[in-house]
Protein backbone atom coordinates (compact mmCIF):
# COMPACT_ATOMS: atom_id res chain seq x y z
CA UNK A 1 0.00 0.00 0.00
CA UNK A 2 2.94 2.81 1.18
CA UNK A 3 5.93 2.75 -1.40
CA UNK A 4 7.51 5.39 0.62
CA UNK A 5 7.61 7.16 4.04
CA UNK A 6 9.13 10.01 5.14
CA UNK A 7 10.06 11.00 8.53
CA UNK A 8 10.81 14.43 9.65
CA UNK A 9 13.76 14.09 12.14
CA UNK A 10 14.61 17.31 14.52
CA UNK A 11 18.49 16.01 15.44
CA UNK A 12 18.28 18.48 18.23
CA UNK A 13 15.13 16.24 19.95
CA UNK A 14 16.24 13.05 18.45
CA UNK A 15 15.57 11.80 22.12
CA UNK A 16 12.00 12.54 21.85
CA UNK A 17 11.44 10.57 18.45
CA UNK A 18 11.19 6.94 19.93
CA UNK A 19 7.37 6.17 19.93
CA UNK A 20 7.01 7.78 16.29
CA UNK A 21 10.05 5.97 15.35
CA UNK A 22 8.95 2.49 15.83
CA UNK A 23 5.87 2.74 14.29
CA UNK A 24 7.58 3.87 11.33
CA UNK A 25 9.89 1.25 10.94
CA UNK A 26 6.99 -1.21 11.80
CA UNK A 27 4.94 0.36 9.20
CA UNK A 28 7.83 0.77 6.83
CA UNK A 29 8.62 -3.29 7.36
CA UNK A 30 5.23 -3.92 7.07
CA UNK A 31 4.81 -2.65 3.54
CA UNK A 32 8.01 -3.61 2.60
CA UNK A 33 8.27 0.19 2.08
CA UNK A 34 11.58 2.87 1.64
CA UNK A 35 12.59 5.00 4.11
CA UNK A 36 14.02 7.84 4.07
CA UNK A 37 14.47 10.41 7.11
CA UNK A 38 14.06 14.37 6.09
CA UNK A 39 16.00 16.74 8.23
CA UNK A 40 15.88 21.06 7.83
CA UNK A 41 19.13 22.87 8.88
CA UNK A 42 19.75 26.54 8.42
CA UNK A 43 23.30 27.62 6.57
CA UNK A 44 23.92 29.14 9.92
CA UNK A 45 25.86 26.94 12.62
CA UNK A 46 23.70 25.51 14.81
CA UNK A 47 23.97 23.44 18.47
CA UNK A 48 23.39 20.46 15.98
CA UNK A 49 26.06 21.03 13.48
CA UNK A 50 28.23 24.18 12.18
CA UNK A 51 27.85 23.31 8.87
CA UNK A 52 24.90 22.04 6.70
CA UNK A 53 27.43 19.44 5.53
CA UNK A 54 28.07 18.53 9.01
CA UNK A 55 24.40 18.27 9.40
CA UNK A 56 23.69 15.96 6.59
CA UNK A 57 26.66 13.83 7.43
CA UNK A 58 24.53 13.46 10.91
CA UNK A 59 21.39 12.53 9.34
CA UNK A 60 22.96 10.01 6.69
CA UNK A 61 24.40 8.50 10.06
CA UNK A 62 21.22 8.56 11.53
CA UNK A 63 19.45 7.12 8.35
CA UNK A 64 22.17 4.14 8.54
CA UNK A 65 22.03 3.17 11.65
CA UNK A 66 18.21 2.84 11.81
CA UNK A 67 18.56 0.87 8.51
CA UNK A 68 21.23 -1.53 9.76
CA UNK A 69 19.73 -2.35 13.05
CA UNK A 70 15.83 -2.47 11.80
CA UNK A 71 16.78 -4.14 8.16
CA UNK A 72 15.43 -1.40 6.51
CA UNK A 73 15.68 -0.24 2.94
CA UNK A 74 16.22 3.88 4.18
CA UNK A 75 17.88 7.00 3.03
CA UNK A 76 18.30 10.41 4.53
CA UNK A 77 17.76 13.94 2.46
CA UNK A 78 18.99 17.33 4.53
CA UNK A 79 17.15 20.47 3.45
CA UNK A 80 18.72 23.34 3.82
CA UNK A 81 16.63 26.44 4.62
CA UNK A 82 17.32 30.27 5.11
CA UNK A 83 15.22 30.27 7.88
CA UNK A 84 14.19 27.08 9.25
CA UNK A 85 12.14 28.68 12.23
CA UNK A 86 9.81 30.00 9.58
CA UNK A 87 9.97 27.62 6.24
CA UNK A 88 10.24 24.32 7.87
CA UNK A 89 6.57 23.43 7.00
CA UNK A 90 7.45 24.72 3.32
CA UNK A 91 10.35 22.72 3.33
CA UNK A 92 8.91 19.12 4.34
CA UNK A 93 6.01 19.52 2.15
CA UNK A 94 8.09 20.19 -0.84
CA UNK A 95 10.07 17.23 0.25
CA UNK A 96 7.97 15.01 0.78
CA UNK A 97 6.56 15.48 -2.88
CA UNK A 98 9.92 15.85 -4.26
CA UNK A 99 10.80 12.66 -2.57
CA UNK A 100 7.60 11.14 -3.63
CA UNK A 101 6.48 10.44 -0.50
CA UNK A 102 3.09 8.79 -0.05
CA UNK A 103 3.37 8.39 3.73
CA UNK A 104 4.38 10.69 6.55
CA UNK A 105 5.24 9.74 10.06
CA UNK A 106 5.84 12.34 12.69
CA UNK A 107 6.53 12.94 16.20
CA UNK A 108 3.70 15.80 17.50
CA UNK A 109 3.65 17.34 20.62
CA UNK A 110 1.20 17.40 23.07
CA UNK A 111 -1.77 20.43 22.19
CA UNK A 112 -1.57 23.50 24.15
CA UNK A 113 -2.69 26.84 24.22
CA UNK A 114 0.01 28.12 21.72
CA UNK A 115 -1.14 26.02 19.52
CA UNK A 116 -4.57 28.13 19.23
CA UNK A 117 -1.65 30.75 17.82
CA UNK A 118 1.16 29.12 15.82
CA UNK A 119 0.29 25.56 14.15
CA UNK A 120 2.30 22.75 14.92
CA UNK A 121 4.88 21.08 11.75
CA UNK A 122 2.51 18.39 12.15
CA UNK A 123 -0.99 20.30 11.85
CA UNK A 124 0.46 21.83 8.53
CA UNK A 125 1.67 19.56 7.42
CA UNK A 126 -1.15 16.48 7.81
CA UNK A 127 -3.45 19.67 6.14
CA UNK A 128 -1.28 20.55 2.99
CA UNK A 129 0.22 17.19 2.00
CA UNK A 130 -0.71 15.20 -0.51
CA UNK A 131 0.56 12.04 1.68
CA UNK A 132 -1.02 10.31 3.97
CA UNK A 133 0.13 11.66 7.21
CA UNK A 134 0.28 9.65 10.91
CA UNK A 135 0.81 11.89 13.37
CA UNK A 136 2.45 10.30 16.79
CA UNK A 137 1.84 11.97 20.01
């Protein structure tokens, strides 16, 4: 049914990614499916990475490691964005049809009232993509 999911992945929370994470590789096994892990950076350095090379380097680690110990067919794209406060949404959504993407997994936060003000990645993106989208609280 799902060719290929993408999964956002914030490197500086990559703590906070666990429950999202294993039902995308259980999905992503399931359906025999591609994976491939979508990180933004901005050119500017960052607690993550000084570089944007640095960051993708990260991410392609990341994107390995999950494929080696899960058996998982899965690649890693880094996006790199002027302003990643403000374009991430605009980013992942022109990834994830770039990529051809026709799944999305990713890690929400719980609501709260800020949320009545600024949408989360999640709420814009499960309303603008073409994808499917499975949000994970």
């Amino acid at each position: 049914m799902y060719r290929k999911v993408i999964f956002p992945v914030d490197l500086t929370h990559i703590d906070q990614l666990a429950k999202a994470l294993k039902i995308a590789i259980d999905l992503t096994t399931h359906f025999n499916a591609e994976i491939c892990f979508v990180g933004v950076t901005g050119s500017a350095p960052s607690p993550v990475a000084h570089t944007p090379q640095e960051f993708e380097r990260k991410l392609d680690a990341f994107a390995a490691e999950q494929g080696t110990a899960h058996g998982l067919n899965s690649s890693a794209k880094a996006y790199v964005s002027h302003d990643p406060s403000v374009d991430t949404d605009k980013t992942l959504l022109s990834a994830i049809k770039d990529l051809g993407g026709d799944l999305v997994i990713m890690q929400t936060h719980a609501p709260n009232v800020t949320d009545y003000i600024w949408a989360g990645h999640g709420d814009t993106i499960a309303a603008h993509s073409e994808a499917s989208v499975f949000l994970v609280r």
